[in-house]
Protein backbone atom coordinates (compact mmCIF):
# COMPACT_ATOMS: atom_id res chain seq x y z
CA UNK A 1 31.29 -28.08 21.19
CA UNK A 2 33.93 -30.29 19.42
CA UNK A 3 33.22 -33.16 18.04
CA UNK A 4 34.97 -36.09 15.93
CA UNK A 5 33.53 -38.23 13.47
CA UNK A 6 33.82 -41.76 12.74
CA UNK A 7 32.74 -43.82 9.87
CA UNK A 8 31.99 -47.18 9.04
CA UNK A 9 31.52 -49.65 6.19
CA UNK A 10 27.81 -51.08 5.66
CA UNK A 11 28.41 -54.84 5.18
CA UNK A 12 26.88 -57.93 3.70
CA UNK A 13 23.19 -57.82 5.41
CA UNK A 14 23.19 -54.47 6.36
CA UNK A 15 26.08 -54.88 8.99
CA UNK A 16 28.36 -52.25 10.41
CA UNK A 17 31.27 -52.52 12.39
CA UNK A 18 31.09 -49.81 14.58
CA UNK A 19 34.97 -48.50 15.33
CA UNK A 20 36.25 -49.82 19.01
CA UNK A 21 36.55 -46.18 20.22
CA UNK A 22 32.57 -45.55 20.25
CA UNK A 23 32.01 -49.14 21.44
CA UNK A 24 34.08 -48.21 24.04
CA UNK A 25 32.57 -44.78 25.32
CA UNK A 26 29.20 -46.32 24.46
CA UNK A 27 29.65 -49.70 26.51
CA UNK A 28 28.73 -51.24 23.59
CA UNK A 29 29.28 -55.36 23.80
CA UNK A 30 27.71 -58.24 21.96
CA UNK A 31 24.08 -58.56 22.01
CA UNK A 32 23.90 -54.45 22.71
CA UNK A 33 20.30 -53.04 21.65
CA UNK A 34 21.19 -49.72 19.94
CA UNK A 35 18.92 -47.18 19.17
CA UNK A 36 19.08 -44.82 16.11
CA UNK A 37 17.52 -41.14 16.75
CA UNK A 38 16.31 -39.54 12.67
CA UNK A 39 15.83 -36.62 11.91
CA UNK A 40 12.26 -35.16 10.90
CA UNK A 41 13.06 -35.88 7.81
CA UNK A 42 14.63 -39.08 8.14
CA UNK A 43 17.43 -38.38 6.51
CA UNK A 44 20.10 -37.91 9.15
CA UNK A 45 21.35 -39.82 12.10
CA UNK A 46 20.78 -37.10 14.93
CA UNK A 47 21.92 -39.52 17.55
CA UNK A 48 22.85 -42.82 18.36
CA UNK A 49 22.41 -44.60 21.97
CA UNK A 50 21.92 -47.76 23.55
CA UNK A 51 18.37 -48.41 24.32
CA UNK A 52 19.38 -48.60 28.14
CA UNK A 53 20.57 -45.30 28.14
CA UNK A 54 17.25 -44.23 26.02
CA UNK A 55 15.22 -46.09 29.01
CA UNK A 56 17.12 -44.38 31.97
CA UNK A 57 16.71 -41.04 30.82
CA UNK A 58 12.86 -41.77 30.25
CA UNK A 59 12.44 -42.41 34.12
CA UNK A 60 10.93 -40.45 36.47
CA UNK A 61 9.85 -38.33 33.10
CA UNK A 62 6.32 -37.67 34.29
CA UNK A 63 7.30 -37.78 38.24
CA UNK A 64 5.88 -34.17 38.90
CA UNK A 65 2.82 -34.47 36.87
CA UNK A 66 0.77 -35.54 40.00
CA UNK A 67 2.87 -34.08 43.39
CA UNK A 68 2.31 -35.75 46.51
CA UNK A 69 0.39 -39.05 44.91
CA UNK A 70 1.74 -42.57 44.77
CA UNK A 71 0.51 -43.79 41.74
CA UNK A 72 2.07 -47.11 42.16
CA UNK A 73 -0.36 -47.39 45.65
CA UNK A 74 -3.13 -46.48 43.60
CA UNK A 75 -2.57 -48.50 40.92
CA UNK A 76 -1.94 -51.74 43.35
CA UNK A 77 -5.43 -50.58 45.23
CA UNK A 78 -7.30 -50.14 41.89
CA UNK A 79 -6.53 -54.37 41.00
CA UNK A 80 -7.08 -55.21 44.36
CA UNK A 81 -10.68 -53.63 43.97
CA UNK A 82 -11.15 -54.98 40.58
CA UNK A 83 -10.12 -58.47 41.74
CA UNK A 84 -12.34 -58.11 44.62
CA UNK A 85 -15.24 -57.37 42.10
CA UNK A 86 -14.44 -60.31 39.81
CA UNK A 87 -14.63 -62.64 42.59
CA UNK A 88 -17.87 -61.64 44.17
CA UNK A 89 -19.47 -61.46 40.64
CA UNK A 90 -19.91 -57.74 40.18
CA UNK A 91 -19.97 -55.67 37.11
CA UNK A 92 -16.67 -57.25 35.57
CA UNK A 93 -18.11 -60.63 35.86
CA UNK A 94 -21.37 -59.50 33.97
CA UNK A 95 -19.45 -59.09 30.47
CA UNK A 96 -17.99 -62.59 30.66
């Protein structure tokens, strides 16, 4: 696969200007959160992204680890029950 490389000047703080044609194809703007992907060795940029990008292909990650269950129902059912055990003074309540 092809691929072109850019480069940019570290600044005064640490600051780069990152060239308007990977702003661009990023969607980069002000106030962007980037994140920067090392390599083992920390040496090397393998990849950079914006950390909404890095969050949307983390979803649904573990989606088939548990087929047919709605964790979010049991999750909402599991409070409900431990709320239900705070207020009548059950084994929650005991450790306060």
């Amino acid at each position: 696969m092809a691929h072109k490389i850019y480069t940019a000047h570290v600044g005064e703080r640490g600051r780069i200007v990152i060239p308007a044609e990977v702003r661009r194809r990023l969607g980069v703007t002000q106030g962007t959160l980037l994140a920067f992907e090392l390599d083992e060795g920390g040496s090397t940029v393998v990849e950079v992204r914006t950390a909404e990008d890095v969050a949307r292909s983390g979803r649904g990650l573990l989606r088939n680890l548990a087929p047919g269950v709605d964790i979010a129902a049991e999750l909402i059912r599991d409070r409900r029950a431990e709320a239900e055990r705070e207020s009548t003074g059950g084994a929650h309540a005991a450790e306060r």
